[in-house]
Protein backbone atom coordinates (compact mmCIF):
# COMPACT_ATOMS: atom_id res chain seq x y z
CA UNK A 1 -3.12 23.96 -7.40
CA UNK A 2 -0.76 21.54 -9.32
CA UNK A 3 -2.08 19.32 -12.14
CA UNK A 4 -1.95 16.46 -10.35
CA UNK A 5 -4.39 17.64 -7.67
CA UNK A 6 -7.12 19.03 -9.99
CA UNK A 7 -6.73 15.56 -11.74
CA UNK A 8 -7.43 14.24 -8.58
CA UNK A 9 -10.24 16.17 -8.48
CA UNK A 10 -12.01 15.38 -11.21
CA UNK A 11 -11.52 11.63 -10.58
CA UNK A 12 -13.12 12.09 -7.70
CA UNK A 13 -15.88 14.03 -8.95
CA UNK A 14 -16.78 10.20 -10.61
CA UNK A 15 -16.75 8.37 -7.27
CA UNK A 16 -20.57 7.36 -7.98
CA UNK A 17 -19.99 6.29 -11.74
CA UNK A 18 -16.84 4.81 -10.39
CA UNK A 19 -19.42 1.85 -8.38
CA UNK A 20 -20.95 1.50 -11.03
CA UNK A 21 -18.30 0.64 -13.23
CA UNK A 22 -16.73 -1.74 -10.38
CA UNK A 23 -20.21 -3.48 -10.36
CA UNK A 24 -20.21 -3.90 -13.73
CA UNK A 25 -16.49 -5.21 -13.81
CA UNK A 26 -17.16 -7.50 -11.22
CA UNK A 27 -20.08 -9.16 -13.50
CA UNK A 28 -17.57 -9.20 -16.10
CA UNK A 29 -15.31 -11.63 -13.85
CA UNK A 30 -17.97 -13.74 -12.73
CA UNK A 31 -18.78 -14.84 -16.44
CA UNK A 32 -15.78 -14.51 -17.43
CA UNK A 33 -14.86 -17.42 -14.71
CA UNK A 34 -17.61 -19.18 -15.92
CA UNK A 35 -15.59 -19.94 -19.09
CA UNK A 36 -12.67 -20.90 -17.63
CA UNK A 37 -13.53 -24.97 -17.20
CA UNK A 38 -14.60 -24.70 -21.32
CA UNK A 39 -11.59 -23.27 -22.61
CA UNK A 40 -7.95 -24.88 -22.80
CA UNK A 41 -4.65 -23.68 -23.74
CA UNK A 42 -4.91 -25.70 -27.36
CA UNK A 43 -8.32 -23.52 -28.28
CA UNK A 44 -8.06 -20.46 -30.31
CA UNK A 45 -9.99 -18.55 -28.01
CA UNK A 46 -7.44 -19.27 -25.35
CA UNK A 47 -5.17 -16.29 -25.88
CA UNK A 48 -8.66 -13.85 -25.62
CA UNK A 49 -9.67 -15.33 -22.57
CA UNK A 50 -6.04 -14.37 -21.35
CA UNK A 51 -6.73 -10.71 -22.45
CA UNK A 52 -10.27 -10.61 -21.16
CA UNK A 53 -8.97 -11.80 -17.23
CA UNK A 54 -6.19 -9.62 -17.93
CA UNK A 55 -8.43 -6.68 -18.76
CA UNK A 56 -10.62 -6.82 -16.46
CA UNK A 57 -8.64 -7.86 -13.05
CA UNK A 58 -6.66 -5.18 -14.09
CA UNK A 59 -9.30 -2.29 -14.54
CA UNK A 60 -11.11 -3.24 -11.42
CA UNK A 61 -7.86 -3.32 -9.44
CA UNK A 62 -7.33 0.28 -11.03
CA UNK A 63 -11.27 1.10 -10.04
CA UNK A 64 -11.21 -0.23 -6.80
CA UNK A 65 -8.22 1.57 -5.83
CA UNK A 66 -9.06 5.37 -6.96
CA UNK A 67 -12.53 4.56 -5.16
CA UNK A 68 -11.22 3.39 -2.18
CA UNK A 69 -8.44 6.62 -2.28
CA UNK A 70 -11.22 9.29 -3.61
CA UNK A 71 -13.56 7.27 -0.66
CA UNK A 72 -10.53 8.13 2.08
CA UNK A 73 -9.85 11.76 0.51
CA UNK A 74 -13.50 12.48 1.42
CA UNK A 75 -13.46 11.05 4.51
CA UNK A 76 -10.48 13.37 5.38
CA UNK A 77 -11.55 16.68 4.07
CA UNK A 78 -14.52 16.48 6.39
């Protein structure tokens, strides 16, 4: 078994924490967006907000993807 595979596995082995944590993201977004129409590119919290979208599109991209690939490896063992 190469490395790669048993760190496959144990992603996998998080596949229900891993809904959890794309719920949890995708809260995050929707206030997140909610901020967006109070916050210009002059404020000082400007270059946070950046961050904070950057952050967290990013994780749940990252989230959404091993779920969806540890959600097909499972499928395919069977």
């Amino acid at each position: 078994m190469s490395k790669t595979s048993a760190l496959l596995d144990l992603v996998c082995a998080q596949r229900r924490q891993m809904r959890v944590i794309i719920g949890v993201l995708a809260a995050m977004g929707f206030l997140l967006a909610l901020s967006i129409p109070f916050v210009g590119p002059g404020d000082r919290v400007y270059p946070i907000l950046i961050i904070d979208i950057v952050l967290v599109v990013g994780l749940f991209a990252l989230f959404s993807g091993a779920y969806w690939y540890c959600t097909k490896r499972a499928m395919d063992d069977d």
